[in-house]
Protein backbone atom coordinates (compact mmCIF):
# COMPACT_ATOMS: atom_id res chain seq x y z
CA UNK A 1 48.78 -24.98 -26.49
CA UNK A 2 50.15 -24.66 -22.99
CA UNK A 3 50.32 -20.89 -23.50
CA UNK A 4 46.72 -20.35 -24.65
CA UNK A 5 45.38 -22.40 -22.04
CA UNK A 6 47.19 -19.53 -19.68
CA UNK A 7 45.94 -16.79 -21.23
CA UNK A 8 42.63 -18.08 -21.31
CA UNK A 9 42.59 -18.61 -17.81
CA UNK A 10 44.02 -15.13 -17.30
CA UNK A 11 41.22 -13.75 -19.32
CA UNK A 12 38.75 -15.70 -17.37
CA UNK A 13 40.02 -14.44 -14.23
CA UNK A 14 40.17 -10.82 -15.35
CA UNK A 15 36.66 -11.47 -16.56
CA UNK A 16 35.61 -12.25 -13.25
CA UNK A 17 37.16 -9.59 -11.39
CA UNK A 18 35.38 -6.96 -12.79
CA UNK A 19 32.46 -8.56 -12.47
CA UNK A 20 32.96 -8.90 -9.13
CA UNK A 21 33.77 -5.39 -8.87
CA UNK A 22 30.59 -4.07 -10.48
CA UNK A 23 28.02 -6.60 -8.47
CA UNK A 24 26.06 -4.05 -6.81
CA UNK A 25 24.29 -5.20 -3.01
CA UNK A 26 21.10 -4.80 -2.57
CA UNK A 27 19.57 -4.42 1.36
CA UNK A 28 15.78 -4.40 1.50
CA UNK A 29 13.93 -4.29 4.70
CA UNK A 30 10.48 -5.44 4.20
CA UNK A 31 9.68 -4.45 7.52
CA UNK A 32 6.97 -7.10 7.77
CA UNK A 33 6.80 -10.56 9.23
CA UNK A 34 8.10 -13.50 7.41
CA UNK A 35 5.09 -15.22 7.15
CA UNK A 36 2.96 -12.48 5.71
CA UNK A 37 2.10 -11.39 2.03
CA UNK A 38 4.16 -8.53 1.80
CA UNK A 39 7.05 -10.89 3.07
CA UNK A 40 6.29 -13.28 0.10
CA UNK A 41 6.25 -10.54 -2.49
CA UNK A 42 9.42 -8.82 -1.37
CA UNK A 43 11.25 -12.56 -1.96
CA UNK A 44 9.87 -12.49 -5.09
CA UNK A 45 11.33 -9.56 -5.91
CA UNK A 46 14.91 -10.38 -4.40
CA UNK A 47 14.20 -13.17 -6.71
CA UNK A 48 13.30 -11.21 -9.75
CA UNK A 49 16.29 -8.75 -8.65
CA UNK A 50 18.98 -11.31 -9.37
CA UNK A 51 18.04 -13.25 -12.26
CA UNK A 52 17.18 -11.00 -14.60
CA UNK A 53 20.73 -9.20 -13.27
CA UNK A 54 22.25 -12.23 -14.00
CA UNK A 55 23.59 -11.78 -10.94
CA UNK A 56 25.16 -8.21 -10.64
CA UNK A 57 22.56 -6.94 -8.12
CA UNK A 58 22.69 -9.55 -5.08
CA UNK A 59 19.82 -8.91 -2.34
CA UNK A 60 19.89 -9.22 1.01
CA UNK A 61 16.48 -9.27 2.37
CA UNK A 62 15.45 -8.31 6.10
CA UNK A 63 12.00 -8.51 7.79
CA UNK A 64 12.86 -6.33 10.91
CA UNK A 65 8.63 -5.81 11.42
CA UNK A 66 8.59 -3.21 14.06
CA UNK A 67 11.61 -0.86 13.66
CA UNK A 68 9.84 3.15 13.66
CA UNK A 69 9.83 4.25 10.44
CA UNK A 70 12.31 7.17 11.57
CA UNK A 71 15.06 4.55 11.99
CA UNK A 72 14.38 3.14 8.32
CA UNK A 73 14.35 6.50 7.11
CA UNK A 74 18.38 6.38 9.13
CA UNK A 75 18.68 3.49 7.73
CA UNK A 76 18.57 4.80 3.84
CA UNK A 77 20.27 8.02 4.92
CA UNK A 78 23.22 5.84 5.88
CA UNK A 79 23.60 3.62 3.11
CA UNK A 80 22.83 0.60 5.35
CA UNK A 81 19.76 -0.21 3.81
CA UNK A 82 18.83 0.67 -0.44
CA UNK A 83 15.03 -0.15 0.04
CA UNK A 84 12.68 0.27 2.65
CA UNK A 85 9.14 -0.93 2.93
CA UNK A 86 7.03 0.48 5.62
CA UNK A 87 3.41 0.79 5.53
CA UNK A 88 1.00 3.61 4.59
CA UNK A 89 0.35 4.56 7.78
CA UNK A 90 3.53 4.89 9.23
CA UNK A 91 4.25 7.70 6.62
CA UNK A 92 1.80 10.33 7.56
CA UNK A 93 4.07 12.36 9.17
CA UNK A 94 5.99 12.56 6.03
CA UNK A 95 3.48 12.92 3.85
CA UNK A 96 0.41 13.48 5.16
CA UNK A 97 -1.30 13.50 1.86
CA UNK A 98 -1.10 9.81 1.40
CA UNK A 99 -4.23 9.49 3.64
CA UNK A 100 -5.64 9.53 0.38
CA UNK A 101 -5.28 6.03 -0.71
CA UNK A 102 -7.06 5.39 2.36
CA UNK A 103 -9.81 7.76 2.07
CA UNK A 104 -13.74 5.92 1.96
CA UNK A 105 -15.19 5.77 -0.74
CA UNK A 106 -12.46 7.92 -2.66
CA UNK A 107 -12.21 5.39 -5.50
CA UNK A 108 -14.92 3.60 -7.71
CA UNK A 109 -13.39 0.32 -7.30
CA UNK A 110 -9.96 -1.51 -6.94
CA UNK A 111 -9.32 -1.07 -10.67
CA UNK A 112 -9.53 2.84 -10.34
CA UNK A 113 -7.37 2.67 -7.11
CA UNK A 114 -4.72 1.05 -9.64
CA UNK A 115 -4.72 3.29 -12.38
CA UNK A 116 -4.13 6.24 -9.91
CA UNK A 117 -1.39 4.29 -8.62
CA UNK A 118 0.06 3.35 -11.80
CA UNK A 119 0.03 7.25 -13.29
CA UNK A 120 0.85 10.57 -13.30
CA UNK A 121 -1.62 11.44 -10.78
CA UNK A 122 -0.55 9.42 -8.16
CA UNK A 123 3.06 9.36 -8.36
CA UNK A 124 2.55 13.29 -8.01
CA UNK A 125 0.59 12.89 -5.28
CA UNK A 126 3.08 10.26 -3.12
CA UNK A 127 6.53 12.28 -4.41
CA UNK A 128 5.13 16.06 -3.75
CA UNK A 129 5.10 14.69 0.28
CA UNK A 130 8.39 12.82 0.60
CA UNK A 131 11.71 13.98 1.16
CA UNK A 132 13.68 14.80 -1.64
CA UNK A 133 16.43 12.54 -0.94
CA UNK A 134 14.17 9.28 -1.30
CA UNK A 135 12.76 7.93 -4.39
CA UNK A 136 9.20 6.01 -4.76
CA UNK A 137 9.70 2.72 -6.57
CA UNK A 138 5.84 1.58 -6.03
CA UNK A 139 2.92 1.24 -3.94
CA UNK A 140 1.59 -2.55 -2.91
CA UNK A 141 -1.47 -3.01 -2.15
CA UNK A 142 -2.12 -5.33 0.92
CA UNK A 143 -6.05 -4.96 1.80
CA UNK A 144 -9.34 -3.94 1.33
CA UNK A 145 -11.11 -2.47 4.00
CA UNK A 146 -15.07 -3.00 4.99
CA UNK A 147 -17.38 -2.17 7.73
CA UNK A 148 -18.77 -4.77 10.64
CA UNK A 149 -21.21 -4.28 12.91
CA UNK A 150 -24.72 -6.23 14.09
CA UNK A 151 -26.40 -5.57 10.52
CA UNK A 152 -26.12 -4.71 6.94
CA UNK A 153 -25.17 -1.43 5.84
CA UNK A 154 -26.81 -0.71 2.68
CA UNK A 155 -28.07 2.63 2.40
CA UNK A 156 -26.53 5.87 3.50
CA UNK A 157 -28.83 7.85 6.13
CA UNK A 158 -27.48 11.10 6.96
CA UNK A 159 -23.84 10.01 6.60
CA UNK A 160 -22.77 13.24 6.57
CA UNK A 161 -21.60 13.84 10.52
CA UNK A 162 -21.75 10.30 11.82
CA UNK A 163 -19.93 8.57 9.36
CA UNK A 164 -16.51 9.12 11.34
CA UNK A 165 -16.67 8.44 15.31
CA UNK A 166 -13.41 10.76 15.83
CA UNK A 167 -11.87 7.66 17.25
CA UNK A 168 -8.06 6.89 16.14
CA UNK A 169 -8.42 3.71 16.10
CA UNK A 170 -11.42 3.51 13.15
CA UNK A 171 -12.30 5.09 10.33
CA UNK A 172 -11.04 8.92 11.08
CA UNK A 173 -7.72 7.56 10.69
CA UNK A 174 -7.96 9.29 7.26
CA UNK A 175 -7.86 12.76 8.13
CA UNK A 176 -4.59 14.84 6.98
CA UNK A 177 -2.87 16.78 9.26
CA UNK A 178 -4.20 17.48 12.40
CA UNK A 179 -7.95 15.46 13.63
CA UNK A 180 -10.01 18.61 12.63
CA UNK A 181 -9.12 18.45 9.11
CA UNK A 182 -11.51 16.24 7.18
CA UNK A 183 -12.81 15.54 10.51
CA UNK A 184 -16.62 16.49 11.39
CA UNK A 185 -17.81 16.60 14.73
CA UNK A 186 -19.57 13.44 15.86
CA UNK A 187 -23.46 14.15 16.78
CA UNK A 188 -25.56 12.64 19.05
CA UNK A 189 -27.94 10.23 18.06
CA UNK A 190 -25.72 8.48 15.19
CA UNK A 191 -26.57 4.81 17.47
CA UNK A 192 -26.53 3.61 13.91
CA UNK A 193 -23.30 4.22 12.95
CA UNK A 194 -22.07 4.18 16.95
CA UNK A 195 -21.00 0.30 16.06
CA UNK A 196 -19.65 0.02 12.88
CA UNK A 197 -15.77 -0.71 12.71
CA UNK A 198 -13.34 -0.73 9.80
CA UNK A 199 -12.38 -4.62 9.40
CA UNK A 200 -10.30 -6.53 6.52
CA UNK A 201 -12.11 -10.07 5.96
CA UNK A 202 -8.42 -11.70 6.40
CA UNK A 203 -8.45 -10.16 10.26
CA UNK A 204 -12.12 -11.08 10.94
CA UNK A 205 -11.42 -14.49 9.69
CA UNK A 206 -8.18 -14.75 11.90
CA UNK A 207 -9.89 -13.63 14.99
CA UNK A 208 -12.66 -16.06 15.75
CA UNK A 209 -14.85 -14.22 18.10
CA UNK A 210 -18.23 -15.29 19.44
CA UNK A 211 -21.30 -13.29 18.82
CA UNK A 212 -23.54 -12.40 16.12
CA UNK A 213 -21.71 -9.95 13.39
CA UNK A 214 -22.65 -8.79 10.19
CA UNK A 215 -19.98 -7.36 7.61
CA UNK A 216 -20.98 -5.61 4.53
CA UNK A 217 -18.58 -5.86 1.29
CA UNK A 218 -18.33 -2.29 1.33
CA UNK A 219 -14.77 -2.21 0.09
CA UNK A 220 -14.76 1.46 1.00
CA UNK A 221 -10.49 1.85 1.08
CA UNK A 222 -7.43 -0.01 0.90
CA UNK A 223 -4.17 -0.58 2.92
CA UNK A 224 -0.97 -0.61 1.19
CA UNK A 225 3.07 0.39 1.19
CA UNK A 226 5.35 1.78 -0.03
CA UNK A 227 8.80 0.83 -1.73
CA UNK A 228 11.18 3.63 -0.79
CA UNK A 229 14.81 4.48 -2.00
CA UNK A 230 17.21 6.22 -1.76
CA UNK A 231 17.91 8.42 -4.26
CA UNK A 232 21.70 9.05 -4.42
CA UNK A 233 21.55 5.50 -4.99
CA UNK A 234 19.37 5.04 -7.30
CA UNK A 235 21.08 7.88 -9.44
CA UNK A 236 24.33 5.87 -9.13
CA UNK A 237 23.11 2.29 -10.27
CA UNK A 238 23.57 1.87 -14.11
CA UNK A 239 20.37 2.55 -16.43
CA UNK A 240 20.65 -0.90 -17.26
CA UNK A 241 20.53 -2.06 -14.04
CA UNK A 242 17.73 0.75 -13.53
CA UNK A 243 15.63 -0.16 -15.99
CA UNK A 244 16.07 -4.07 -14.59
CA UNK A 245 14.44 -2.97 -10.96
CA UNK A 246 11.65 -0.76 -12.19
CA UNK A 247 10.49 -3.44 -14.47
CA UNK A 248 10.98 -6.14 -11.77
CA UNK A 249 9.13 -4.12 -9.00
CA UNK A 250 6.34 -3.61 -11.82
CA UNK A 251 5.35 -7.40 -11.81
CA UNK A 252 5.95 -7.66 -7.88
CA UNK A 253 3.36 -5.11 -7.63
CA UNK A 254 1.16 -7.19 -9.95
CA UNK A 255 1.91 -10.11 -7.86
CA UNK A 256 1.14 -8.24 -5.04
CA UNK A 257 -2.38 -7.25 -6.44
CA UNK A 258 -3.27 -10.70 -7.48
CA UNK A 259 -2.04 -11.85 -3.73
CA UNK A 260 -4.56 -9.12 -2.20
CA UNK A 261 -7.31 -10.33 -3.59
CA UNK A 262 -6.58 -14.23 -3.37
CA UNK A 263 -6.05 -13.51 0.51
CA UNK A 264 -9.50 -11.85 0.79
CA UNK A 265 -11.02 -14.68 -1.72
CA UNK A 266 -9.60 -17.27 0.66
CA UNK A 267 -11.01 -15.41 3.55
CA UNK A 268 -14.28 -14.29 2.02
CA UNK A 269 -14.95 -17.91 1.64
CA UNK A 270 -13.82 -18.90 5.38
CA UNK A 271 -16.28 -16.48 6.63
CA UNK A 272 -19.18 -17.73 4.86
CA UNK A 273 -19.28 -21.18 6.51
CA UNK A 274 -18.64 -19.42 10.13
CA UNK A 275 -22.82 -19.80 11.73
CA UNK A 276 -22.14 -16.59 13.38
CA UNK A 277 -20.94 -14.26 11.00
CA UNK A 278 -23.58 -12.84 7.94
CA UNK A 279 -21.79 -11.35 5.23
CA UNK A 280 -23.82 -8.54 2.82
CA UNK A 281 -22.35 -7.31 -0.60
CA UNK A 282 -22.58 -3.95 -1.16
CA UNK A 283 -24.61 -3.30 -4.15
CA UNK A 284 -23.10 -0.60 -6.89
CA UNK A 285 -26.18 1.98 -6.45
CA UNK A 286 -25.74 1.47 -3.40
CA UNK A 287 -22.25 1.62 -3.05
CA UNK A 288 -22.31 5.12 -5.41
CA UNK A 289 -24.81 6.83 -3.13
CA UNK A 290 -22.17 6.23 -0.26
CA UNK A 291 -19.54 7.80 -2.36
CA UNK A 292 -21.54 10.40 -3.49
CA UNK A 293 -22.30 11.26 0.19
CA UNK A 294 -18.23 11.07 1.22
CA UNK A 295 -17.17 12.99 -1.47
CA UNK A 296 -19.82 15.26 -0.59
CA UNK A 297 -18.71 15.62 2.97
CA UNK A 298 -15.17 16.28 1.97
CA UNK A 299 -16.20 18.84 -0.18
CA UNK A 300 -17.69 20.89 3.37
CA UNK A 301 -14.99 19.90 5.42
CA UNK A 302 -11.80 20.13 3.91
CA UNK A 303 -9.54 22.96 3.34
CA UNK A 304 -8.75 24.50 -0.58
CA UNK A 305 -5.27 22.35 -1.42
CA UNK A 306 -6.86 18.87 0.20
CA UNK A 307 -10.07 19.35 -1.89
CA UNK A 308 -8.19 19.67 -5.22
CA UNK A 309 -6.25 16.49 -4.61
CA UNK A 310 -9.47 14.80 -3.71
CA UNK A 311 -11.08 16.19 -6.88
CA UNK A 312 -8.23 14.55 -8.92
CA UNK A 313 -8.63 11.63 -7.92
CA UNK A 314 -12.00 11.13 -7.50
CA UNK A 315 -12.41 12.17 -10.98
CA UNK A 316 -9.15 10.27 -12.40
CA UNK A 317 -9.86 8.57 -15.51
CA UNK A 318 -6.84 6.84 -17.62
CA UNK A 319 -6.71 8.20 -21.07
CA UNK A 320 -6.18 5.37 -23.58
């Protein structure tokens, strides 16, 4: 009996040294404060991560939020960190063609922005730009984007050349490469475009300011980022264990969807009681003639390669 017990116990032990040995650590850097969204949907993740493991991935989460994203990049180079999360907007450099998530009016609605997420189109689109040594896992969407200013915008009147301002700070953000691409000249005589900014309802809401304003639902574009990897390690992780963290950053990116639009809900609904602030929804005629126009302005003003990509998504429909 005395014997068993023994090599029991040395079974048990030999058990667990080898599954020691083959727990694989996980660093992600959320790069984001701890008290925002993406904060809460990268701990869901950590804690999707290490149950469904059962343990052999443990995650060590980070929310460094202002490291450059040149220093995560480091960071994944060296093996110090697996997954990065930096925002849209801090990957331009890389890829410049990711602007196009953020485009105006690019998409019909948030459903379309998900299905080009979600498929081959998109994917294509966010890999051709990145370096070949990392690895998308997903895209998370954060916010939707609308316009403010002292009334309603409902109709577009001659968008085309006073949409954009040529400012950095607003709308022309979206341009690819260099300012001139996408980028028409401002005119004079646009006063009624002059005052419109590019606001999410969650920021407006924040921000108590005094003074008459009037935001239209316009939901024109969408902020987001990106789970990156790196792929040497990704290749060297089991498929098991591969198939674990694609599924698991599938329903954080869910979660991350139905947290977008319960944060502008919340907010929506904030606003509405504030005396000073008027809030318009965009109608869909309405809302089509604007994208009409947009797509119709990026059509004069951007080059051969920039229009394609524009055209496939714009006209991306998912094929049941």
């Amino acid at each position: 009996m005395q014997l068993k017990f023994i090599g029991l116990l040395c079974a048990l032990l030999l058990f667990a040294n080898i599954a020691g040995a083959n727990t694989i650590k996980i660093k992600i850097n959320a790069m984001a404060n701890p008290a925002s969204t993406k904060a809460l949907v990268t701990a869901y993740l950590t804690k999707l991560l290490e149950e469904r493991s059962h343990g052999r991935i443990q995650v060590e989460m980070t929310t460094h939020f202002n490291p450059t994203t040149q220093n995560v990049i480091q960071e994944l180079n060296r093996d110090t960190t697996q997954i990065v999360i930096p925002e849209i907007g801090d990957l331009l450099n890389e890829a410049p063609q990711l602007r196009l998530f953020e485009l105006p009016f690019l998409f019909r609605d948030r459903e379309h922005l998900h299905q080009v997420i979600d498929n081959h189109v998109g994917q294509t689109l966010i890999m051709d730009g990145l370096r070949q040594k990392l690895k998308i896992l997903g895209i998370w969407e954060k916010d939707a984007k609308h316009l403010q200013a002292e009334s309603a915008l409902l109709e577009p009147k001659s968008v085309s050349k006073k949409f954009y301002q040529g400012r950095k700070d607003q709308t022309s953000t979206v341009f690819f490469k260099t300012l001139s691409a996408c980028s028409p000249r401002p005119q004079a005589g646009s006063r009624e475009l002059k005052n419109w900014e590019e606001v999410t309802l969650s920021e407006v809401a924040k921000h108590k300011e005094s003074g008459h304003r009037h935001i239209t639902l316009t939901q024109h574009s969408f902020s987001g980022c990106i789970l990156l990897i790196d792929k040497y390690f990704w290749s060297s992780l089991p498929d098991d264990l591969k198939i674990i963290v694609a599924d698991a950053v599938k329903d954080a990116t869910t979660y991350s969807r139905e947290l977008a639009q319960q944060v502008d809900q919340e907010a929506l609904e904030q606003l509405q009681n504030q005396k000073n602030i008027q809030v318009s929804k965009m109608s869909q005629r309405h809302r089509q003639l604007w994208r009409n126009n947009m797509l119709k302005l990026y059509t004069e003003t951007c080059n051969g390669v920039e229009k394609k990509l524009i055209e496939q998504v714009a006209n991306y429909q998912t094929i049941n």
